[in-house]
PDB file of N, CA and C in Angstrom:
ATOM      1  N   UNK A   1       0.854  -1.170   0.000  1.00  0.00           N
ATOM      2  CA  UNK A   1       0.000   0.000   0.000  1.00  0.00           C
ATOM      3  C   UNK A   1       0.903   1.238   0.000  1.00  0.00           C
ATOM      4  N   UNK A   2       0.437   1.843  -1.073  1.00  0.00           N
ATOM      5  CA  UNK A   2       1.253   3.477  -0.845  1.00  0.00           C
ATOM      6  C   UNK A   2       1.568   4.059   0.170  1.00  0.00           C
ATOM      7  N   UNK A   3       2.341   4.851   0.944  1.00  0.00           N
ATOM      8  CA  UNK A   3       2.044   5.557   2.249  1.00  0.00           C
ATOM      9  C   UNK A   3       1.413   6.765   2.259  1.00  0.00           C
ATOM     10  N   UNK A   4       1.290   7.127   0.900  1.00  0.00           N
ATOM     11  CA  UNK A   4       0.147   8.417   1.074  1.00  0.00           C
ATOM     12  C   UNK A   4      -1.588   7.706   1.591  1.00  0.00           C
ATOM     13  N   UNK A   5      -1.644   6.673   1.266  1.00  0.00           N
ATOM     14  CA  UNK A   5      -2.856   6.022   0.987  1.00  0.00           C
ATOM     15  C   UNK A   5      -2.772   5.339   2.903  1.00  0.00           C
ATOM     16  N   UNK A   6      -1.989   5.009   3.799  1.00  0.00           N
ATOM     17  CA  UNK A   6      -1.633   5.028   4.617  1.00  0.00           C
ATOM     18  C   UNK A   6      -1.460   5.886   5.480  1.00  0.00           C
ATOM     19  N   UNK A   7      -0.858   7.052   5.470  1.00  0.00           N
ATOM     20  CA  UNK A   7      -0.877   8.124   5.568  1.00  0.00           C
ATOM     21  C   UNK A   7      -2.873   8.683   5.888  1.00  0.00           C
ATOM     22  N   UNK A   8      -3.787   8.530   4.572  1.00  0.00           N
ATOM     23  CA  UNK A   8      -5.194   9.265   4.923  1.00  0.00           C
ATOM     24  C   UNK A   8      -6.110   8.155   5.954  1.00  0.00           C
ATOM     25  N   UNK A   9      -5.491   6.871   5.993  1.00  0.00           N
ATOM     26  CA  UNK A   9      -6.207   6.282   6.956  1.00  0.00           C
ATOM     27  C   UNK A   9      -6.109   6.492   8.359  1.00  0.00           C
ATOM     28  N   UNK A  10      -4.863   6.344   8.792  1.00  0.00           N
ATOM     29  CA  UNK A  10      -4.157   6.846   9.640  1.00  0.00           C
ATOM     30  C   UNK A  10      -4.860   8.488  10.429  1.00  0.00           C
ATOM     31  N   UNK A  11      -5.118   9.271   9.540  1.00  0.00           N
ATOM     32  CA  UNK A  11      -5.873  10.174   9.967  1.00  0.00           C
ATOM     33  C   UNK A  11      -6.991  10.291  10.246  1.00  0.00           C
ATOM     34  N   UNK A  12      -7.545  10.004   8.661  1.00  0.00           N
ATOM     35  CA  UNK A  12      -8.750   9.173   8.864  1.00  0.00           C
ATOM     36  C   UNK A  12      -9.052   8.281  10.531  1.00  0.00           C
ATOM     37  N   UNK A  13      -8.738   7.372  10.707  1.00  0.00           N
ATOM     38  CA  UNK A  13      -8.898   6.964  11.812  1.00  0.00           C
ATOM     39  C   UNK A  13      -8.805   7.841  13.213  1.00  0.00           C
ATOM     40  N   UNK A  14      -7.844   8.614  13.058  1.00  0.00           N
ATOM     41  CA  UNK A  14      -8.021   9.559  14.152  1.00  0.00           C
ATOM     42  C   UNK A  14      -8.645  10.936  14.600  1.00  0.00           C
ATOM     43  N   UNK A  15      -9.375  10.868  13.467  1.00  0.00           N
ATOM     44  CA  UNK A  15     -10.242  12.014  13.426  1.00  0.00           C
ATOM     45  C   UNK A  15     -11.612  11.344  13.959  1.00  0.00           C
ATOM     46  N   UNK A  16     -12.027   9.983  13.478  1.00  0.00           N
ATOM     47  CA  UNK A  16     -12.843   9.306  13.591  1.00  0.00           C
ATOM     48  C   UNK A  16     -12.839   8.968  15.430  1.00  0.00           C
ATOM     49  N   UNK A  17     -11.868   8.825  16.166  1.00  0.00           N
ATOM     50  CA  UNK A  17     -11.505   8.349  17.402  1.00  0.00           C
ATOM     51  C   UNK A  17     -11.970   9.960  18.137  1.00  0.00           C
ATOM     52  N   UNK A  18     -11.544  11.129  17.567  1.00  0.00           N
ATOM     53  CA  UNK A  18     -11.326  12.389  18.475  1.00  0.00           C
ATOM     54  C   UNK A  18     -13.348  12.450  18.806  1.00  0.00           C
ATOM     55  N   UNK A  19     -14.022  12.350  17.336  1.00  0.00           N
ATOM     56  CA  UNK A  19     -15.320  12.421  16.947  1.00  0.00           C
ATOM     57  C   UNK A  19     -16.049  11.984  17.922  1.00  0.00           C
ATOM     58  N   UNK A  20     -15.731  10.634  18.517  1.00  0.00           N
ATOM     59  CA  UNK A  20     -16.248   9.394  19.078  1.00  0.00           C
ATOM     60  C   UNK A  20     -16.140   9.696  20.808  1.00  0.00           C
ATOM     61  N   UNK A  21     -14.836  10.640  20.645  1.00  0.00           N
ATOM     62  CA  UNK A  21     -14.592  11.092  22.506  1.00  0.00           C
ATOM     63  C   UNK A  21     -15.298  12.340  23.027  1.00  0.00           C
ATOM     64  N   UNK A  22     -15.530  13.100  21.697  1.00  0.00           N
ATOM     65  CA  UNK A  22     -16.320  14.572  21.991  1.00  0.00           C
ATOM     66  C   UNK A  22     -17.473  14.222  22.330  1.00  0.00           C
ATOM     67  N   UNK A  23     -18.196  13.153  21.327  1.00  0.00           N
ATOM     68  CA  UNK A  23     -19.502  12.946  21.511  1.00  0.00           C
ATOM     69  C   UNK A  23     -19.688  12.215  22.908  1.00  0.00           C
ATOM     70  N   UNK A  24     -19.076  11.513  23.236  1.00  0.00           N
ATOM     71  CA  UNK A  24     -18.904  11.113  24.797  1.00  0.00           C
ATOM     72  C   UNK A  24     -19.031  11.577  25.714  1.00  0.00           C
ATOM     73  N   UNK A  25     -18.201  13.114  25.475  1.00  0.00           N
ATOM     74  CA  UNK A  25     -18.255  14.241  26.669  1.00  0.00           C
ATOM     75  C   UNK A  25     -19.031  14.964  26.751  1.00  0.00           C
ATOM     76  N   UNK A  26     -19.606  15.088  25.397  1.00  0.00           N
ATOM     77  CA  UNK A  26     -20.819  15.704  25.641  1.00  0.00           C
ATOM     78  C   UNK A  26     -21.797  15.595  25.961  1.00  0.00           C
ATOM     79  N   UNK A  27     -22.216  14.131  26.051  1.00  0.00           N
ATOM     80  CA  UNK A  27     -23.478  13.478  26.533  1.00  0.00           C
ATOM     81  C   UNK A  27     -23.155  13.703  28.138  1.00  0.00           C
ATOM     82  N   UNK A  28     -21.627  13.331  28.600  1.00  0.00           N
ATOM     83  CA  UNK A  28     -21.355  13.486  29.904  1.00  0.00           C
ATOM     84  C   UNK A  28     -21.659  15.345  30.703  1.00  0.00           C
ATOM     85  N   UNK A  29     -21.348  16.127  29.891  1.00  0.00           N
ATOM     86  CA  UNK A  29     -21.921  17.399  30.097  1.00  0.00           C
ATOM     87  C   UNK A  29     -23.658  17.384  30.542  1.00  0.00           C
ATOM     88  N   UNK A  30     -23.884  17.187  29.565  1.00  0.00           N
ATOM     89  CA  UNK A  30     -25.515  16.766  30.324  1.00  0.00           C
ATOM     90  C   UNK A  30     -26.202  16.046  31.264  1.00  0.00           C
ATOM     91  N   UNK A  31     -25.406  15.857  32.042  1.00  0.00           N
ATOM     92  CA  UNK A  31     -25.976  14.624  33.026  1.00  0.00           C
ATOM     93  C   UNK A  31     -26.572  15.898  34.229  1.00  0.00           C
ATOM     94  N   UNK A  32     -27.510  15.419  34.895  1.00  0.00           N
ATOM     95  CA  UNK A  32     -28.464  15.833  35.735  1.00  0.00           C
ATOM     96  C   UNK A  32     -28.537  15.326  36.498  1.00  0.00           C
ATOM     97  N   UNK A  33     -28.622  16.026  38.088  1.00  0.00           N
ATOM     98  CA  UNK A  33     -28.377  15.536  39.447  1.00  0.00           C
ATOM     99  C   UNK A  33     -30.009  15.397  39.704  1.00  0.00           C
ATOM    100  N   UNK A  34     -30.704  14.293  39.811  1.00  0.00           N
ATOM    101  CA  UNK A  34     -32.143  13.933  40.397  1.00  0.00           C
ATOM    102  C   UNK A  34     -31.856  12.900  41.366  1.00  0.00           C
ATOM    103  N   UNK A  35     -32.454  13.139  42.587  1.00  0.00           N
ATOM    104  CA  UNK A  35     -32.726  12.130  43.816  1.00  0.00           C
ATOM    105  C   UNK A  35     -30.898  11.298  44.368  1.00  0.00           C
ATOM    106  N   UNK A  36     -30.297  12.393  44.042  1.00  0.00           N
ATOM    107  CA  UNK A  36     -28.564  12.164  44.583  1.00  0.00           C
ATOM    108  C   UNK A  36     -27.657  11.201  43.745  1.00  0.00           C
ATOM    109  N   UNK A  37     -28.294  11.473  42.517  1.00  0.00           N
ATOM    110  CA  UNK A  37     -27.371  10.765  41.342  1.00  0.00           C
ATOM    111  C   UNK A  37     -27.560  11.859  40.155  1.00  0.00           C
ATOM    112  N   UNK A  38     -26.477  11.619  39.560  1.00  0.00           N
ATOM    113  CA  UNK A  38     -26.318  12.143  38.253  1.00  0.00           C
ATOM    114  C   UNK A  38     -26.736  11.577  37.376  1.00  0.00           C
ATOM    115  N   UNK A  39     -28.200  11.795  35.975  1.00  0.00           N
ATOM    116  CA  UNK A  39     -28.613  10.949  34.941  1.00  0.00           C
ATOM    117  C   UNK A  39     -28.184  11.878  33.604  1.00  0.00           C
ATOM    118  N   UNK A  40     -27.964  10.578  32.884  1.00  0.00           N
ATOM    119  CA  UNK A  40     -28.245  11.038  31.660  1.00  0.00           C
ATOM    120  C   UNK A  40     -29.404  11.567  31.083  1.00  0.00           C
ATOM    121  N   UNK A  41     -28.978  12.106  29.471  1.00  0.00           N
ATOM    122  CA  UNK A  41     -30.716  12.421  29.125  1.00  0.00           C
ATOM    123  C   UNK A  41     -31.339  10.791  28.577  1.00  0.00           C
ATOM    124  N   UNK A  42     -32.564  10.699  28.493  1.00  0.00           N
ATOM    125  CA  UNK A  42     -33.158   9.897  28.024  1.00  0.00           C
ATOM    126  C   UNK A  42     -32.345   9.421  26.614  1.00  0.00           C
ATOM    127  N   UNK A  43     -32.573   8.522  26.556  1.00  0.00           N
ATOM    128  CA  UNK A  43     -32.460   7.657  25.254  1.00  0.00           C
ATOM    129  C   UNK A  43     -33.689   7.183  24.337  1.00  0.00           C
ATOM    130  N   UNK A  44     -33.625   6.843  23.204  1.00  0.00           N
ATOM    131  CA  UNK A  44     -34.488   6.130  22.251  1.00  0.00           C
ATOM    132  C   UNK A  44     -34.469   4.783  22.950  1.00  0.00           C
ATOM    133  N   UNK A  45     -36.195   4.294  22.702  1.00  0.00           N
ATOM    134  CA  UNK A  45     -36.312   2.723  23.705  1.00  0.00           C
ATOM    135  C   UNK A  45     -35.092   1.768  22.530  1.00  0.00           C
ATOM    136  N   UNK A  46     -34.318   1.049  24.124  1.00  0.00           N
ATOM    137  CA  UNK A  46     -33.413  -0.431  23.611  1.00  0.00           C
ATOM    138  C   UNK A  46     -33.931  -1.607  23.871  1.00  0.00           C
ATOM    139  N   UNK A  47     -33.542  -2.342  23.819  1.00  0.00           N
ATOM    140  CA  UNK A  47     -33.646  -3.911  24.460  1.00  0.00           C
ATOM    141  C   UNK A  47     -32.422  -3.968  26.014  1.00  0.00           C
ATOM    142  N   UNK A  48     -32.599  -4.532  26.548  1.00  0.00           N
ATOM    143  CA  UNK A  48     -31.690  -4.541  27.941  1.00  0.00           C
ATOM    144  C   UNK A  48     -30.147  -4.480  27.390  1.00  0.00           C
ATOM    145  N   UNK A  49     -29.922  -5.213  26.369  1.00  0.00           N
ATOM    146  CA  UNK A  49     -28.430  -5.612  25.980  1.00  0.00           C
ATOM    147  C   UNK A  49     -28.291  -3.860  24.765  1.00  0.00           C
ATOM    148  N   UNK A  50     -28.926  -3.772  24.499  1.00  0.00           N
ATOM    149  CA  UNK A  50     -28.457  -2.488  23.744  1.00  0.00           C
ATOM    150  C   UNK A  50     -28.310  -1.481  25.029  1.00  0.00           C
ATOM    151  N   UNK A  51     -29.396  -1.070  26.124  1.00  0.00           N
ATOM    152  CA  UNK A  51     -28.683  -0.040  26.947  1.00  0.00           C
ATOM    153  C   UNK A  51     -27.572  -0.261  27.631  1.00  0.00           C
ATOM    154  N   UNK A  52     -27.068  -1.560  28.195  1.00  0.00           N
ATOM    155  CA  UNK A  52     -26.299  -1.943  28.653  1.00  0.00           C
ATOM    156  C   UNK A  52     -24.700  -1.126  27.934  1.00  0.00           C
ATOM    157  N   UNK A  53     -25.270  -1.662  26.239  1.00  0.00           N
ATOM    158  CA  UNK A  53     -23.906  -0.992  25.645  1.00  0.00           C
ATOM    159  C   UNK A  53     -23.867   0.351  25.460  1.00  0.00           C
ATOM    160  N   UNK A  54     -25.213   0.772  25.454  1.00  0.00           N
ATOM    161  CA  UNK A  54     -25.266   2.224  25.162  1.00  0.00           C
ATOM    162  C   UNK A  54     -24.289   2.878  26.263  1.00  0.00           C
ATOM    163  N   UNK A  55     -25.076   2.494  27.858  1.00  0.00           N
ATOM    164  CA  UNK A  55     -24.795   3.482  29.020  1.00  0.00           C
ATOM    165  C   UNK A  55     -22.671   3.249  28.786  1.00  0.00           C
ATOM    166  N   UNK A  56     -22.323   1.697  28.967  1.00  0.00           N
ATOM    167  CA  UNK A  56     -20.660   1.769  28.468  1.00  0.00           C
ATOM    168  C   UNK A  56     -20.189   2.538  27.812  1.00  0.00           C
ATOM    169  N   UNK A  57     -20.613   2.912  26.014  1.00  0.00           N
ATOM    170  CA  UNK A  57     -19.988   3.911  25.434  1.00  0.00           C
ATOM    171  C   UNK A  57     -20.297   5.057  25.888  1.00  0.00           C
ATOM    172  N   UNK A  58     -20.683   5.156  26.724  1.00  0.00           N
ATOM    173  CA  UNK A  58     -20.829   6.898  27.307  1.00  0.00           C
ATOM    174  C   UNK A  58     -19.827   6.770  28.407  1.00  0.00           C
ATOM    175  N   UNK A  59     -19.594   5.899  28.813  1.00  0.00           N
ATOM    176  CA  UNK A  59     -18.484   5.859  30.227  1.00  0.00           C
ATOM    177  C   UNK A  59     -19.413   5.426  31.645  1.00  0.00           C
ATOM    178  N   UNK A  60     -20.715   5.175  31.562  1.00  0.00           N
ATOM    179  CA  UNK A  60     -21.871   5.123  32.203  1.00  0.00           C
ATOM    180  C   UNK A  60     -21.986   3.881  32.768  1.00  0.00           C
ATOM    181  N   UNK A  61     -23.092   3.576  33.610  1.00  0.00           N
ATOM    182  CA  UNK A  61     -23.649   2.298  33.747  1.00  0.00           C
ATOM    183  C   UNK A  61     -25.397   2.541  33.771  1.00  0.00           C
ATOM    184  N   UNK A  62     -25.892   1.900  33.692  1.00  0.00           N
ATOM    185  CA  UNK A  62     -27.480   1.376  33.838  1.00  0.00           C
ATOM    186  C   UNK A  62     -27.643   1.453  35.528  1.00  0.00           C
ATOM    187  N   UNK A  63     -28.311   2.256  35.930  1.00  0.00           N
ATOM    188  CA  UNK A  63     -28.887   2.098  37.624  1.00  0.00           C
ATOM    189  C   UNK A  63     -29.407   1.101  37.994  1.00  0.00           C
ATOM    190  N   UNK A  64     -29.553   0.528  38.875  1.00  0.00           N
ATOM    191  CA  UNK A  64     -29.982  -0.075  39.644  1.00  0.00           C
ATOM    192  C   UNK A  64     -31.796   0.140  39.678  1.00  0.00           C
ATOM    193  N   UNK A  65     -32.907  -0.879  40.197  1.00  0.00           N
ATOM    194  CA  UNK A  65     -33.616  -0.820  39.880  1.00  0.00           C
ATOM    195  C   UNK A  65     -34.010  -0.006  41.389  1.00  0.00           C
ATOM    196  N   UNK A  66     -33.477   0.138  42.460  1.00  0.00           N
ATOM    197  CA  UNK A  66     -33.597   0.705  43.670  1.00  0.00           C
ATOM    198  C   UNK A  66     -33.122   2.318  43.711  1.00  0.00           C
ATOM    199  N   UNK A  67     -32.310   2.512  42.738  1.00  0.00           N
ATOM    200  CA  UNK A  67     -31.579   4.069  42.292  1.00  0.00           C
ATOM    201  C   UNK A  67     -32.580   4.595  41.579  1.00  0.00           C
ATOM    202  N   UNK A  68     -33.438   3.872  40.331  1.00  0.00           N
ATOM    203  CA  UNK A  68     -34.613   4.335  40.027  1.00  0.00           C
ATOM    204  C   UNK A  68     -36.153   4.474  40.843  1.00  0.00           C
ATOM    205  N   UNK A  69     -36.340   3.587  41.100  1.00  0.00           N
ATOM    206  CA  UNK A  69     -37.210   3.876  42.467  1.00  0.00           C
ATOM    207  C   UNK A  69     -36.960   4.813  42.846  1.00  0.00           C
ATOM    208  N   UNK A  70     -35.560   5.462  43.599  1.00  0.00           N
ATOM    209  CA  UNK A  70     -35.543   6.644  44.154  1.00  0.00           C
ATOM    210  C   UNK A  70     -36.164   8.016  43.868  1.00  0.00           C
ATOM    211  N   UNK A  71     -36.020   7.885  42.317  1.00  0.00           N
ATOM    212  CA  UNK A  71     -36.468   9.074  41.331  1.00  0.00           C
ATOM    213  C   UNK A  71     -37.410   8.992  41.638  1.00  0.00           C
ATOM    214  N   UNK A  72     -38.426   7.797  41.705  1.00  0.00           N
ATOM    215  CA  UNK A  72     -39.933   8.456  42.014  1.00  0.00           C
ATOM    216  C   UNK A  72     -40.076   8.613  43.892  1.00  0.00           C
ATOM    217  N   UNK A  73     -39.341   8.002  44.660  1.00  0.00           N
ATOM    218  CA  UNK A  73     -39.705   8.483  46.031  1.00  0.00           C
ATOM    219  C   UNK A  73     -39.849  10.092  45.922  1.00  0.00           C
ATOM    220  N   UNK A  74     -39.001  10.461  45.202  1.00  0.00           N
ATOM    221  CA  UNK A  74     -38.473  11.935  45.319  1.00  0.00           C
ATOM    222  C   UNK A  74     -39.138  12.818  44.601  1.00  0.00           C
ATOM    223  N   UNK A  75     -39.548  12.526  43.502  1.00  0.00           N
ATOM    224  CA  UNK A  75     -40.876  12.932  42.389  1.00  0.00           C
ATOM    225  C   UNK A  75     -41.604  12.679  41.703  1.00  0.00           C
ATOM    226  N   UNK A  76     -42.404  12.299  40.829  1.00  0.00           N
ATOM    227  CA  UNK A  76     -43.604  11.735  40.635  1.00  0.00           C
ATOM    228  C   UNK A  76     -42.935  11.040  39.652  1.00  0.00           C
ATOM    229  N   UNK A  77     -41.875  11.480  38.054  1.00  0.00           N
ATOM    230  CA  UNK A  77     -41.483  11.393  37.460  1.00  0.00           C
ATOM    231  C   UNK A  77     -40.330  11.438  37.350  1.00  0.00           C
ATOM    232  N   UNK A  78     -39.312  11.415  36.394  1.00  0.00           N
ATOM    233  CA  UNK A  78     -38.569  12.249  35.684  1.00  0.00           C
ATOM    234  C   UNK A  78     -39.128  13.315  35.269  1.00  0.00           C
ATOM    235  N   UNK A  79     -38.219  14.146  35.141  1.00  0.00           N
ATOM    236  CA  UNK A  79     -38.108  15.725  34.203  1.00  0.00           C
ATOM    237  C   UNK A  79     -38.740  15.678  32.886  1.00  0.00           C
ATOM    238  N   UNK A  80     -40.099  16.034  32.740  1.00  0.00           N
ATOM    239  CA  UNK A  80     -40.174  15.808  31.242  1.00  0.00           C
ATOM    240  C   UNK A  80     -41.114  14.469  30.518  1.00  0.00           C
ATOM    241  N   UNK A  81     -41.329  13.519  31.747  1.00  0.00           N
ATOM    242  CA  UNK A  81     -41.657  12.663  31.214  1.00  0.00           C
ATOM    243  C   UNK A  81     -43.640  12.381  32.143  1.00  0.00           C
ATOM    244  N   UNK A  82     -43.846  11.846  31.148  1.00  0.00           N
ATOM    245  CA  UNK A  82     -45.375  10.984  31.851  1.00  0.00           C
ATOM    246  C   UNK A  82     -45.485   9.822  32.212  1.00  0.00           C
ATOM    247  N   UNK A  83     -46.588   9.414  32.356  1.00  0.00           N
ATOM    248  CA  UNK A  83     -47.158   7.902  32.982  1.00  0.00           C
ATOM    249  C   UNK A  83     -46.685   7.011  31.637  1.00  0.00           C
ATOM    250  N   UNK A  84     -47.049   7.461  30.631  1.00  0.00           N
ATOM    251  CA  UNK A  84     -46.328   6.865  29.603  1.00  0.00           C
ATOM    252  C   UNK A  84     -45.410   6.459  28.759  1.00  0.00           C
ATOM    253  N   UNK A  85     -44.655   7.662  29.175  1.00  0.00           N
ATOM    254  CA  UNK A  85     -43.353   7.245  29.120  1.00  0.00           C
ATOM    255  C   UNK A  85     -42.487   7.299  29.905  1.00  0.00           C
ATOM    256  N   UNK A  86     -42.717   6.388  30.769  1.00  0.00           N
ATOM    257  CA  UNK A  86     -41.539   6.320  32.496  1.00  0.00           C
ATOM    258  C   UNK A  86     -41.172   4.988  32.146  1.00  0.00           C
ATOM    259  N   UNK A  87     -40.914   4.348  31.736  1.00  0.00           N
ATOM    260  CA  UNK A  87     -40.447   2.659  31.690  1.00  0.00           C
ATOM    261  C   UNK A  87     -38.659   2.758  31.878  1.00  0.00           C
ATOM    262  N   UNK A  88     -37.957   2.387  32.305  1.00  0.00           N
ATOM    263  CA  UNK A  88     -36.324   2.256  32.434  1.00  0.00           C
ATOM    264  C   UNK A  88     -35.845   0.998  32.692  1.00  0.00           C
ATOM    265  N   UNK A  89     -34.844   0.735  32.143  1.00  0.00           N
ATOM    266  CA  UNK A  89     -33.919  -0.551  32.429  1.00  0.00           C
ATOM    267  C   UNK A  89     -33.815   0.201  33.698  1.00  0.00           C
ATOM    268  N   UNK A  90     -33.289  -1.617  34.223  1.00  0.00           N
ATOM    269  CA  UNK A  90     -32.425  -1.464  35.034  1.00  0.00           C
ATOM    270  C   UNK A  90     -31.496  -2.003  35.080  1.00  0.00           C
ATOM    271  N   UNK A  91     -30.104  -2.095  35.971  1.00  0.00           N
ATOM    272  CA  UNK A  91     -29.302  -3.077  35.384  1.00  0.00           C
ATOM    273  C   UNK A  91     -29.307  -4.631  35.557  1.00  0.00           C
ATOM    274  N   UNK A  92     -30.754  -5.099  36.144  1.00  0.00           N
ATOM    275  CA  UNK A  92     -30.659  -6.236  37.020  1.00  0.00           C
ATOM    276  C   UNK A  92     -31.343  -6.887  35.484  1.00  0.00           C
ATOM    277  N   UNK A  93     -30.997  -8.077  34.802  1.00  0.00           N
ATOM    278  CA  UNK A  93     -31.549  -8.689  33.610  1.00  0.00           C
ATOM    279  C   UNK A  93     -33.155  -8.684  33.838  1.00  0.00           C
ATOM    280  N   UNK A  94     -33.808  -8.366  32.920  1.00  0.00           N
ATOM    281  CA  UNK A  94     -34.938  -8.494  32.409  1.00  0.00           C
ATOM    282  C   UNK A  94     -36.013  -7.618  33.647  1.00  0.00           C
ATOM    283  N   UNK A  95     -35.564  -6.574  34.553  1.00  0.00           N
ATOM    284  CA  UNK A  95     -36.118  -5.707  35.199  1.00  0.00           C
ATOM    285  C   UNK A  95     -35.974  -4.608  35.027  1.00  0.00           C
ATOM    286  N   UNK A  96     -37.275  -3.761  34.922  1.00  0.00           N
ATOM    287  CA  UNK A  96     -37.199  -2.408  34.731  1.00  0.00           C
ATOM    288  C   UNK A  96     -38.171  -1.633  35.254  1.00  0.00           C
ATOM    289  N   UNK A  97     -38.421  -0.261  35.557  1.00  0.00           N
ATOM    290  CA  UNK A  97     -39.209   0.331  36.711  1.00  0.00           C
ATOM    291  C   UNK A  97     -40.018   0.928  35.327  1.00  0.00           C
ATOM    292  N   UNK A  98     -41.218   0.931  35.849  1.00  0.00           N
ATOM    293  CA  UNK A  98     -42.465   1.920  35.238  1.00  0.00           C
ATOM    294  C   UNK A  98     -43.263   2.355  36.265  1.00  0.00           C
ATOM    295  N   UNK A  99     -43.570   3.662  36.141  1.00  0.00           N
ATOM    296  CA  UNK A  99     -43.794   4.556  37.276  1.00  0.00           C
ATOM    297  C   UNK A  99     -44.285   4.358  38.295  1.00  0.00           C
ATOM    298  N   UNK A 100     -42.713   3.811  38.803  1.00  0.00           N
ATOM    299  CA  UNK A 100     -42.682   3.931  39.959  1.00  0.00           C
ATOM    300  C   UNK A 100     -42.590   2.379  41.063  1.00  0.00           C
ATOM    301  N   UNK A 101     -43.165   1.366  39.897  1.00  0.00           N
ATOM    302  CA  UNK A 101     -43.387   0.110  40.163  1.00  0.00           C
ATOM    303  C   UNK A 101     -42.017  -0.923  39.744  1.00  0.00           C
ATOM    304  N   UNK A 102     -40.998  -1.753  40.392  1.00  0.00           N
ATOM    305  CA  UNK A 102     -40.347  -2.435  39.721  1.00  0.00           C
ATOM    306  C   UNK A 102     -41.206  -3.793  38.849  1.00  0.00           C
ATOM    307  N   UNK A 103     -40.974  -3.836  37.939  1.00  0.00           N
ATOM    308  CA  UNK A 103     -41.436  -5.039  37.177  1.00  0.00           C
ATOM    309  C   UNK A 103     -40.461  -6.011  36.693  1.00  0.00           C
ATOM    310  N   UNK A 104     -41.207  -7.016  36.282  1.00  0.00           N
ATOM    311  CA  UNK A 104     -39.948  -8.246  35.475  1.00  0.00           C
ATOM    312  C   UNK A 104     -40.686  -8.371  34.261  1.00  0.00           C
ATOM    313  N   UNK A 105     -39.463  -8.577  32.996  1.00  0.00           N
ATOM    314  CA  UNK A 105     -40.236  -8.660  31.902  1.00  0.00           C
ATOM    315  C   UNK A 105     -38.888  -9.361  31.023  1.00  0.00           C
ATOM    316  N   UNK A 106     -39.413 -11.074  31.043  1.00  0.00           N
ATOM    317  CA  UNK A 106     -38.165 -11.672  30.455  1.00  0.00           C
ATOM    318  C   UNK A 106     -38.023 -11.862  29.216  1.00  0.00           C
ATOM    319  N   UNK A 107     -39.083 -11.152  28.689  1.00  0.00           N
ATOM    320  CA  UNK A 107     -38.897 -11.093  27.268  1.00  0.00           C
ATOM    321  C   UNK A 107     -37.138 -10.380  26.618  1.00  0.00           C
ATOM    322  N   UNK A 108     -36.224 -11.146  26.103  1.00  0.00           N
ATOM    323  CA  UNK A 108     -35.072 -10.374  25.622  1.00  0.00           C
ATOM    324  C   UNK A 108     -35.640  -9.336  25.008  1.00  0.00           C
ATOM    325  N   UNK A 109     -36.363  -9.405  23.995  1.00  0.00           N
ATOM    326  CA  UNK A 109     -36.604  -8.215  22.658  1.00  0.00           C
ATOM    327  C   UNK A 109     -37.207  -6.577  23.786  1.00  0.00           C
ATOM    328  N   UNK A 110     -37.563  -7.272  24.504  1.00  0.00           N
ATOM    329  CA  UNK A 110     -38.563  -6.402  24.836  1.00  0.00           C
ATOM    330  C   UNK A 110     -37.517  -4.835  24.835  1.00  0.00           C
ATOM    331  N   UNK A 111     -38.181  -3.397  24.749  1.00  0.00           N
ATOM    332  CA  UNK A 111     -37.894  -1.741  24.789  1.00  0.00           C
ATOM    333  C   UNK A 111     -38.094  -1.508  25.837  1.00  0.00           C
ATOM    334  N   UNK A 112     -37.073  -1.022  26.223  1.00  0.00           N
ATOM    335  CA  UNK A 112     -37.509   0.503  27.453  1.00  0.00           C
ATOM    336  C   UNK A 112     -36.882   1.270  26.985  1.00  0.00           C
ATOM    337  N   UNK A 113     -37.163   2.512  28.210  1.00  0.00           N
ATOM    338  CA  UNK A 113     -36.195   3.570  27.507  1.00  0.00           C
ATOM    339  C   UNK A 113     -35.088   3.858  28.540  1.00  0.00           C
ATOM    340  N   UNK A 114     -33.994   4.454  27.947  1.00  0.00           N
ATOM    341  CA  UNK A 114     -32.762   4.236  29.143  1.00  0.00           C
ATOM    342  C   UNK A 114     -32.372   5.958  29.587  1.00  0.00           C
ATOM    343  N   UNK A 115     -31.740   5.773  30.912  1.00  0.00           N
ATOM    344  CA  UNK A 115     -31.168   6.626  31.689  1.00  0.00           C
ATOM    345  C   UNK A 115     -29.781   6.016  32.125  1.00  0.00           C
ATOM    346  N   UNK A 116     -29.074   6.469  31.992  1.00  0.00           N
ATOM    347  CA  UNK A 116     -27.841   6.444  32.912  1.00  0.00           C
ATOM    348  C   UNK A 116     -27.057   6.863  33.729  1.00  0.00           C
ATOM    349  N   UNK A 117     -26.399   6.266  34.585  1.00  0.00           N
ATOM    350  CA  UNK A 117     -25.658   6.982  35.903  1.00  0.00           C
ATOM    351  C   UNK A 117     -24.361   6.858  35.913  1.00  0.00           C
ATOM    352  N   UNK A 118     -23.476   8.100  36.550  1.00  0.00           N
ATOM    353  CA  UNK A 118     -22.499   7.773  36.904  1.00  0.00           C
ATOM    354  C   UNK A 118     -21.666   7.003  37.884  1.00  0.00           C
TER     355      UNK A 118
END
């Protein structure tokens, strides 16, 4: 391979890496202190194994289904959200809180929508 042609990957690739860390920090800029944790913003609904990877590439983890609970001891909701759309992973497999209630739902495929913590 040429080294000019070596050379644009090479950059290529590291422009692609810088892209990938901004967007990281910036999601991390947004995080919001509710009920003595820091959350992310909402996400588009995943399956358990997609938030799982989501909350990782942010530097994150998935809360606990007792850290979410908290959110509602403390307020009715999240910021922004309704009865209808309160559903969250949690990190415990196939459990996730809807307002306000922990549930089990062992369906793999199944959506929620995700929050994450630091």
């Amino acid at each position: 391979m040429p080294n000019h042609l070596k050379s644009t990957i090479i950059v290529s690739l590291l422009l692609l890496c810088q892209c990938a860390t901004n967007e990281t920090k910036l999601e991390k800029e947004e995080l919001t202190s509710i009920a003595g944790q820091k959350w992310s913003a909402k996400s588009p609904l995943k399956t358990h194994e997609e938030a799982i990877a989501y909350c990782a590439n942010l530097s994150l983890r998935l809360p606990t289904a007792s850290e979410l609970l908290a959110v509602y001891t403390s307020q009715k909701y999240f910021p922004g959200d309704g009865y209808e759309n309160s559903s969250y992973w949690s990190s415990e497999k196939g459990i996730f809180v809807h307002a306000g209630n922990q549930l089990a739902h062992p369906d793999p495929e199944r959506r929620a929508w995700v929050r994450c913590v630091e």
